[in-house]
Protein backbone atom coordinates (compact mmCIF):
# COMPACT_ATOMS: atom_id res chain seq x y z
CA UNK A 1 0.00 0.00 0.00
CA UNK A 2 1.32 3.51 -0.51
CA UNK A 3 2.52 5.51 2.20
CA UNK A 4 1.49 9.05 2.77
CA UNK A 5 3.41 11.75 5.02
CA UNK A 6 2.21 14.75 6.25
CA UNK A 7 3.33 17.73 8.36
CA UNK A 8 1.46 18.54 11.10
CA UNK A 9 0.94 20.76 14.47
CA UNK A 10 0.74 18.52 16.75
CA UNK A 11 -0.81 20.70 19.20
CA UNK A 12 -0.01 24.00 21.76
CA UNK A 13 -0.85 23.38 25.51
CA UNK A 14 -0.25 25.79 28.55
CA UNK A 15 -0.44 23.21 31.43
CA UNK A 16 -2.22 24.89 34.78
CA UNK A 17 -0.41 22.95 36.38
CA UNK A 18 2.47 20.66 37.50
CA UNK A 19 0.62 17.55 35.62
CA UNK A 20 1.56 16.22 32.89
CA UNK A 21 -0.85 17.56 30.64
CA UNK A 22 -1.59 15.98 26.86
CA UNK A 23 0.14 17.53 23.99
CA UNK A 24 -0.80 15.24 20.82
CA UNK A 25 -2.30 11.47 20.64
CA UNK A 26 -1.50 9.52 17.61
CA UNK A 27 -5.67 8.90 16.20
CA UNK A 28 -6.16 6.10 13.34
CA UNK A 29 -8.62 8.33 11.77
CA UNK A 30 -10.50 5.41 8.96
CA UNK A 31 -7.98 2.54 10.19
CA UNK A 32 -5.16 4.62 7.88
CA UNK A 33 -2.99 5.81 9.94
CA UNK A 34 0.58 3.86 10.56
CA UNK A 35 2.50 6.05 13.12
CA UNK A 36 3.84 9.51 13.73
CA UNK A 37 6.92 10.70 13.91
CA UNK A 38 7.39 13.80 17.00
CA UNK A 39 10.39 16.04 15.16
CA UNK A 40 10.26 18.73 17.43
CA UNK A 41 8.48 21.09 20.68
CA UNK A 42 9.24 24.47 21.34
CA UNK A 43 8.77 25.76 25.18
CA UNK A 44 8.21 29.54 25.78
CA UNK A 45 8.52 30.72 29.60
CA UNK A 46 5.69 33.47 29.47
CA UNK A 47 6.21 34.52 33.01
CA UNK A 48 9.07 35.52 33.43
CA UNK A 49 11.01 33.49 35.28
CA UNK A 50 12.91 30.66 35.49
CA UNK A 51 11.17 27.54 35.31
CA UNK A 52 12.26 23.95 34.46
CA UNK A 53 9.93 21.17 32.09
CA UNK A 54 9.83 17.66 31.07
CA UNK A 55 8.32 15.70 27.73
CA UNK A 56 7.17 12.51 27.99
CA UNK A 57 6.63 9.92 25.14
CA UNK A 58 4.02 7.00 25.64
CA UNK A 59 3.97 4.36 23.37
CA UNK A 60 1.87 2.22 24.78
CA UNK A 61 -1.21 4.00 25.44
CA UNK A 62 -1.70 3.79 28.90
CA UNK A 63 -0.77 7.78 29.71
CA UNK A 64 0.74 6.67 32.16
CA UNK A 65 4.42 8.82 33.33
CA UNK A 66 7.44 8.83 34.90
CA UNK A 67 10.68 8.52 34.38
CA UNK A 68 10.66 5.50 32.31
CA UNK A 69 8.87 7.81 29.45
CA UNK A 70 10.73 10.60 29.75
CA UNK A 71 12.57 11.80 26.53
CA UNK A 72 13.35 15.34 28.26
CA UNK A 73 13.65 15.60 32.21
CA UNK A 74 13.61 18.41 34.53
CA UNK A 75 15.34 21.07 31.46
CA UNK A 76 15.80 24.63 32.95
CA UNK A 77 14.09 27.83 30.56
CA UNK A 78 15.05 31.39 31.37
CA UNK A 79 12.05 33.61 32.03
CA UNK A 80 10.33 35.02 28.94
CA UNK A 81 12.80 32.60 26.62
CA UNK A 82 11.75 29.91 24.14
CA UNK A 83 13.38 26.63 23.79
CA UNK A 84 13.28 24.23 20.07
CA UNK A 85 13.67 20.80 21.58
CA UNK A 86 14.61 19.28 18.16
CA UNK A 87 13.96 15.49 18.16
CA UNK A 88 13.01 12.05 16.28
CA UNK A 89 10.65 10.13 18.00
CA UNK A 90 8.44 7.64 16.31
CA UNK A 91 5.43 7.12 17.79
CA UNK A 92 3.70 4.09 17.85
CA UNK A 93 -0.55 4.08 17.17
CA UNK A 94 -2.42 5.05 20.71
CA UNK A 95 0.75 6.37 21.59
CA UNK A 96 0.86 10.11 23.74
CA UNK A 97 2.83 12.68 24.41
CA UNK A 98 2.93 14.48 27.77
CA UNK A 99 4.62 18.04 28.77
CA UNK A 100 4.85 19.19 32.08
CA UNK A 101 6.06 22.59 33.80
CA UNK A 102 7.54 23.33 37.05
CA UNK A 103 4.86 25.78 37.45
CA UNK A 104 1.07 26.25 36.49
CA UNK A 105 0.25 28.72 33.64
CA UNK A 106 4.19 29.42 33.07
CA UNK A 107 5.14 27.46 30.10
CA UNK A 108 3.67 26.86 26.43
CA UNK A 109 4.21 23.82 24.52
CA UNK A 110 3.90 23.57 20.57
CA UNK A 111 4.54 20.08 18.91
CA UNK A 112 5.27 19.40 15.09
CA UNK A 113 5.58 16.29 13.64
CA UNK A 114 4.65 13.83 10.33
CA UNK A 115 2.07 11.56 10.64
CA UNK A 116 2.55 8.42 8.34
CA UNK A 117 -0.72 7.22 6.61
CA UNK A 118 -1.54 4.42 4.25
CA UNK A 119 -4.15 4.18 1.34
């Protein structure tokens, strides 16, 4: 079967607080799609100060996190700064990916990835 790729947003969050809130959840919208691929997040501080945050990758569904699913942990932002976490994940169907912030309402996430889809 042919393979499609697309460029995506993968979503923005602004977690309220120290959860780890849901960025982007790999859908098989009409049994098509294959897996995604997570190429990069960029973190903005919009309080101004410092703050730290963590990504989490879950390929297995469960949203379940900790340290096991961690593919950035604990990484310190200056206040008002932004941050391009460059990256090549692939992400499996059902799999999610979590952000989290030392602080609620103090950091913005934005995804971007290809989603790989079959015809």
């Amino acid at each position: 079967m042919p393979e499609e790729i697309y460029v995506i947003p993968f979503g923005q969050s602004l977690p309220t607080d120290t959860s780890v809130a849901t960025l982007y959840t790999v859908t098989n919208r009409n049994k098509t799609l294959r897996h995604a691929v997570l190429d990069s997040v960029v973190v903005c501080e919009v309080t101004g100060t410092d703050r730290t945050f963590s990504i989490y990758v879950d390929n297995d569904g469960a949203e379940t996190w900790g340290n096991g699913k961690a593919i950035f942990k604990d990484v310190e932002i200056k206040g008002n700064q932004s941050v391009l976490v460059e990256c090549a994940v692939v992400l499996l169907a059902d799999a999610t990916i979590g952000v989290q912030s030392s602080a609620g309402s103090a950091l913005n996430f934005t995804g971007s990835g290809r989603e790989i889809v079959t015809r």
